[in-house]
Protein backbone atom coordinates (compact mmCIF):
# COMPACT_ATOMS: atom_id res chain seq x y z
CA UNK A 1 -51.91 4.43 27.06
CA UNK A 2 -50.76 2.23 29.83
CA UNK A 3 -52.93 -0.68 31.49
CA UNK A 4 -52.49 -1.96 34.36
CA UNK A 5 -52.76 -5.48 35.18
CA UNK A 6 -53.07 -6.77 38.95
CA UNK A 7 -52.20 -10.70 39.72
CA UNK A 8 -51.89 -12.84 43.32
CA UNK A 9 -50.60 -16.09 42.67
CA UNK A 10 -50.31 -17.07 46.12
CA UNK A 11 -53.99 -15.24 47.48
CA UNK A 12 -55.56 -18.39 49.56
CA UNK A 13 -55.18 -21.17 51.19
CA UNK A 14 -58.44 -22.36 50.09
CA UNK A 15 -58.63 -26.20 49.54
CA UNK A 16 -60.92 -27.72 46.58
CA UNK A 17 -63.61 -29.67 47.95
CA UNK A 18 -62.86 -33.10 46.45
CA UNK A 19 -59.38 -32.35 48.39
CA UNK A 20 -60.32 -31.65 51.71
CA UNK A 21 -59.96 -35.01 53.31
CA UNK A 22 -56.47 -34.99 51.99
CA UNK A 23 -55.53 -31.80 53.51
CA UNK A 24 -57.20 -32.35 57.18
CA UNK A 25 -54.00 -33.44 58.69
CA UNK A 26 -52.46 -30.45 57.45
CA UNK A 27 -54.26 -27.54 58.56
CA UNK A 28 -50.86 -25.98 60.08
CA UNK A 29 -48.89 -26.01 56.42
CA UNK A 30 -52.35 -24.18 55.07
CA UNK A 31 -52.43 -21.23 57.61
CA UNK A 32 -48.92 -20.73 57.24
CA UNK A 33 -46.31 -19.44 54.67
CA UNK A 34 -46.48 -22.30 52.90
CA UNK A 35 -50.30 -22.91 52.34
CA UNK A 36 -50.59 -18.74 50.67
CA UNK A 37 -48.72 -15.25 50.82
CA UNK A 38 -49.87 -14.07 54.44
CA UNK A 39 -51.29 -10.31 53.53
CA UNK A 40 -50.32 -10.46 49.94
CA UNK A 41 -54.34 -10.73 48.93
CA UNK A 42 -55.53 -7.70 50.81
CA UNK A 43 -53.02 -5.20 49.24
CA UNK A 44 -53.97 -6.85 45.51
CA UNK A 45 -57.40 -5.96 46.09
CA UNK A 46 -56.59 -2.39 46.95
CA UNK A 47 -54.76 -1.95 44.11
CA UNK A 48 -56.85 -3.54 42.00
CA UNK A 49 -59.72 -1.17 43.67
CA UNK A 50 -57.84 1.79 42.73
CA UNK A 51 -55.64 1.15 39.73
CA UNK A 52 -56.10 -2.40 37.87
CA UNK A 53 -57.78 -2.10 34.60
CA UNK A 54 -57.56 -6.06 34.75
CA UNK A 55 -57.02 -8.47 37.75
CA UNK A 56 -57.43 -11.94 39.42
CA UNK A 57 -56.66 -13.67 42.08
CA UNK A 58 -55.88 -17.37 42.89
CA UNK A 59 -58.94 -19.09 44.69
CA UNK A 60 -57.20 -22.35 45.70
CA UNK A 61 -53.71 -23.07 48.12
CA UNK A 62 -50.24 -22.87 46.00
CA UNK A 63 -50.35 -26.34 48.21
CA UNK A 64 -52.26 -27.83 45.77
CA UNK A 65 -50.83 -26.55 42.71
CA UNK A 66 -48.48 -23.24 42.33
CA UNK A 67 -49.95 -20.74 39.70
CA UNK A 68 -46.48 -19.33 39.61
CA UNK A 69 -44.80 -22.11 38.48
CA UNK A 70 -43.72 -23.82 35.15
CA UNK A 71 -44.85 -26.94 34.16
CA UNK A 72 -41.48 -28.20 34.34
CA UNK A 73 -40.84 -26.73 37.93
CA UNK A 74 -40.53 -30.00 40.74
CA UNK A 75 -42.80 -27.01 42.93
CA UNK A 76 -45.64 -26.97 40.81
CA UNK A 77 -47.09 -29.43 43.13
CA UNK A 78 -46.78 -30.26 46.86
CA UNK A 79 -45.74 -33.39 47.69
CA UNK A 80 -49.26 -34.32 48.95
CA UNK A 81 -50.54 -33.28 45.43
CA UNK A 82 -47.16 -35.28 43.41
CA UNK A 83 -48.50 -38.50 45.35
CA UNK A 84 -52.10 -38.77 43.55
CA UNK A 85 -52.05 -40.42 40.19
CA UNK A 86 -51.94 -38.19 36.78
CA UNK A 87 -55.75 -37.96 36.06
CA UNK A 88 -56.32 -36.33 39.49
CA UNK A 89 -53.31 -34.13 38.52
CA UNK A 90 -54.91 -33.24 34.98
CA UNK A 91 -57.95 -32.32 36.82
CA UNK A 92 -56.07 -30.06 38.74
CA UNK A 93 -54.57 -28.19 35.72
CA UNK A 94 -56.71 -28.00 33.27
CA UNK A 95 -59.59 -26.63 36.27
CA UNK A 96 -57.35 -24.49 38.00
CA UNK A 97 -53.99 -23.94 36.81
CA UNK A 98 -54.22 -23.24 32.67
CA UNK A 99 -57.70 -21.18 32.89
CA UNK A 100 -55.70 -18.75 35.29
CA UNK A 101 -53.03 -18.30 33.15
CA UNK A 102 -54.31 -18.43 29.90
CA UNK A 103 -56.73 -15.35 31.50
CA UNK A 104 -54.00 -13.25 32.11
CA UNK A 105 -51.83 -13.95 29.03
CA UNK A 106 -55.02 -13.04 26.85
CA UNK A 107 -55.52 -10.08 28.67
CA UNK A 108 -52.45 -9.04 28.41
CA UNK A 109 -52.26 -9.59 25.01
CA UNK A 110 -55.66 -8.20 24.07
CA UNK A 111 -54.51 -4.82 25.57
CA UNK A 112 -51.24 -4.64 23.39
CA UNK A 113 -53.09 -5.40 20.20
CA UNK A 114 -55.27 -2.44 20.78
CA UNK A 115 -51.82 -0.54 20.86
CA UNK A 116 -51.85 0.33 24.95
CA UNK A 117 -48.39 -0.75 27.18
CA UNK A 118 -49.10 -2.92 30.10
CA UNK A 119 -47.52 -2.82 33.39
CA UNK A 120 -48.39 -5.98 35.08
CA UNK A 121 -47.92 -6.25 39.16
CA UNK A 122 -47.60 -9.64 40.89
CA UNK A 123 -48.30 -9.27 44.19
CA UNK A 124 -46.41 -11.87 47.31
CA UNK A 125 -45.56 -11.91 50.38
CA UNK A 126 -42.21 -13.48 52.45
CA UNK A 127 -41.82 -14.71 55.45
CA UNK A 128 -40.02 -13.01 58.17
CA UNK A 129 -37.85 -16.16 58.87
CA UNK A 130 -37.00 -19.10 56.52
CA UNK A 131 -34.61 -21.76 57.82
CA UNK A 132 -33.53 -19.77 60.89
CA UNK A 133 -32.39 -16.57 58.80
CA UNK A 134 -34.14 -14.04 58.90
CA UNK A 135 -35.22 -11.78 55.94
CA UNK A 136 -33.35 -8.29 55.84
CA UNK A 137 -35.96 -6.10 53.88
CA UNK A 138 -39.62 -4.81 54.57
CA UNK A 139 -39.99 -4.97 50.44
CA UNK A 140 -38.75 -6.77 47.80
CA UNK A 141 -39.03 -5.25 44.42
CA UNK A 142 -38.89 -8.10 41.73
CA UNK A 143 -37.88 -7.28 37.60
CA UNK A 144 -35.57 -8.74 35.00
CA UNK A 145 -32.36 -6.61 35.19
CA UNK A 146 -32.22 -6.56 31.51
CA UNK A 147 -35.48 -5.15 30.78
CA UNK A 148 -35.00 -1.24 31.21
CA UNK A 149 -38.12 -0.25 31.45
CA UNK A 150 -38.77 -2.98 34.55
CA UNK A 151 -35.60 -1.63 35.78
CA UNK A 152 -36.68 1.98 35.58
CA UNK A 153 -39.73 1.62 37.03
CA UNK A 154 -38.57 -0.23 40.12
CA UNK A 155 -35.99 2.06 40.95
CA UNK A 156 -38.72 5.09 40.99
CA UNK A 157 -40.60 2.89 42.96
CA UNK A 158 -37.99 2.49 45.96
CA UNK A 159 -37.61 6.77 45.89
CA UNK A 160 -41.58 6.70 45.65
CA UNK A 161 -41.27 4.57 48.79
CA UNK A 162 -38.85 5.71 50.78
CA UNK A 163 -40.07 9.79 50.33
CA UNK A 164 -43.18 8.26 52.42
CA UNK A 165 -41.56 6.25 54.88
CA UNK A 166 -37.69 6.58 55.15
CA UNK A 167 -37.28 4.00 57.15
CA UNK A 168 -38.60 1.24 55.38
CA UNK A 169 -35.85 -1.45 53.99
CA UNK A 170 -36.19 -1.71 49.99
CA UNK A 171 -34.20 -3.98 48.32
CA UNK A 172 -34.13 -5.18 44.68
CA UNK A 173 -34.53 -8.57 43.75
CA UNK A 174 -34.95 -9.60 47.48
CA UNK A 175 -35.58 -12.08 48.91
CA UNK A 176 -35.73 -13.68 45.46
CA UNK A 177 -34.37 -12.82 41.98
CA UNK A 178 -36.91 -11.62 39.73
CA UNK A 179 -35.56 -13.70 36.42
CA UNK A 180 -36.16 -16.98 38.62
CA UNK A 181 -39.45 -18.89 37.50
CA UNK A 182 -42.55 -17.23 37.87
CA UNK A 183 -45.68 -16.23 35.55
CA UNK A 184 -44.21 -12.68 35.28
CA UNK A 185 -40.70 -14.82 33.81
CA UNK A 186 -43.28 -16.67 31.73
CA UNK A 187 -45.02 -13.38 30.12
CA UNK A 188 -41.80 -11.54 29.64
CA UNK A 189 -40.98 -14.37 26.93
CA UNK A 190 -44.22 -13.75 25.00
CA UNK A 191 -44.37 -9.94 25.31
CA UNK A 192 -41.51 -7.54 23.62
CA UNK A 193 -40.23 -5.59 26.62
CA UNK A 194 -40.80 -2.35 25.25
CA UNK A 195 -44.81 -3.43 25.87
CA UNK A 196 -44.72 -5.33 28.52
CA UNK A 197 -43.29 -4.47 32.52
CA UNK A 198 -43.62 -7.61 34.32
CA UNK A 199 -43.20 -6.95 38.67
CA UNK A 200 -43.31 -8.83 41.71
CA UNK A 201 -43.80 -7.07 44.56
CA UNK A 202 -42.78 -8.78 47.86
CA UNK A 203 -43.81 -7.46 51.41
CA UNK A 204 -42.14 -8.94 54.61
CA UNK A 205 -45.40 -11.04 56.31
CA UNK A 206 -44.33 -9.39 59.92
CA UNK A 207 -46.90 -6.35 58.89
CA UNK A 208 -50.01 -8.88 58.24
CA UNK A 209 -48.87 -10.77 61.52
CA UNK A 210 -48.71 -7.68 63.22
CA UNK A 211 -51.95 -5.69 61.84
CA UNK A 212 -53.08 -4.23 64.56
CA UNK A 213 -49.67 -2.17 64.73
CA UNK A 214 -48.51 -1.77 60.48
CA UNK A 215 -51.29 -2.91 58.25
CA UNK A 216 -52.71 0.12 57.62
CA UNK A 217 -50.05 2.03 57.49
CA UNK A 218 -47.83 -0.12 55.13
CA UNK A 219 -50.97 -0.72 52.89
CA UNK A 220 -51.36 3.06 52.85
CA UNK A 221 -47.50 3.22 51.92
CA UNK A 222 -47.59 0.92 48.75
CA UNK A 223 -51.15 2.75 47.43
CA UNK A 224 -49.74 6.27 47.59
CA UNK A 225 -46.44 5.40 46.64
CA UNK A 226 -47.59 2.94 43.94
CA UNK A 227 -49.63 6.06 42.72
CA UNK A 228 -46.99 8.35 42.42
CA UNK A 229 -44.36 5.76 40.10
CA UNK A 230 -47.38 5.56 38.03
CA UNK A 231 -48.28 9.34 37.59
CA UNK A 232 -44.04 9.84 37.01
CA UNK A 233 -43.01 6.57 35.15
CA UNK A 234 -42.36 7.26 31.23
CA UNK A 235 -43.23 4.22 29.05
């Protein structure tokens, strides 16, 4: 049996209270791309509602530490954050950062020890614009190229897609490659990939900015799209 496992990394630009006074001057960064994935929490939560046999979502900013980093990545802290000394740091980690993780790994984990596959969706958003170029897709499927079963699933995905709104730009691995660092890069080393399908799914922030015109409509595009990769994909 497949499970289905729904993460946002990036949900909320939420601020810890012991960090507020730190992040007053910066209330611009927070309400913008880089303070959370504009959009990118209400779609998890739909899928969640209507698929996820597991999920979670971040409750702090990426700004003050970046779920979907490494350890070793120079992003897994802003530069406000790098400034403070290493027990404030800890603090941040072991409250926030490893208890998300660890979650999902175990979860993950417990389902494939009870013999069931798990297809685990990451869900993000982009920007429309970043450093005066702007970003030539409405989605952005995310998978490890040499992991055929990620492969296969994302390219049913993009008919799935594009039989419900033609129109729409799909591109693979856009606007970031899916082997890059993430949590998804992270599980795919502890998981066989026979077991495990680890996705990031990246929608273009111009349909949250915009709501009043796309939100429904693109939300209602990933859930019955989304639906029909599942009922077709072979595992």
């Amino acid at each position: 049996m497949i499970k289905l496992v729904i993460t946002c990394e990036h949900a909320t630009n939420a601020i810890p209270y012991f960090l507020l006074d730190l992040f007053a001057p910066y209330q611009m960064d927070l309400v913008a791309h880089q303070g959370y994935d504009i959009g990118a929490l209400s779609i998890a939560k739909a899928i969640a509602i209507n698929f996820a046999d597991f999920y979670i979502f971040a409750e702090y900013s990426r700004l003050v530490v970046d779920l979907n980093r490494s350890l070793h990545h120079p992003k897994l802290f802003s530069p406000l954050i790098k400034a403070l000394n290493k027990q404030i740091k800890d603090e941040i980690l072991q409250s926030y950062y490893f208890p998300y993780r660890k979650k999902v790994e175990e979860e993950i984990e417990n389902m494939i020890s009870e013999g069931h596959k798990v297809i685990h969706l990451s869900m993000h958003s982009f920007t429309p614009v970043l450093n005066d170029r702007v970003r030539d897709a409405d989605f952005g499927l995310l998978y490890d190229p040499r992991r055929k079963y990620e492969n296969k699933f994302c390219r049913l995905w993009k008919k799935d897609i594009k039989k419900i709104a033609s129109n729409l730009k799909v591109r693979m691995n856009y606007p970031y490659q899916g082997k890059s660092d993430a949590l998804v890069t992270y599980l795919r080393k502890q998981f066989k990939a026979d077991c495990y399908i680890g996705i990031e799914l990246e929608v273009n922030q111009k349909f949250f900015l915009r709501p009043e015109t796309f939100e429904g409509d693109i939300s209602a595009c990933i859930l019955n799209s989304f639906k029909a990769t599942l009922h077709d994909f072979a595992f």
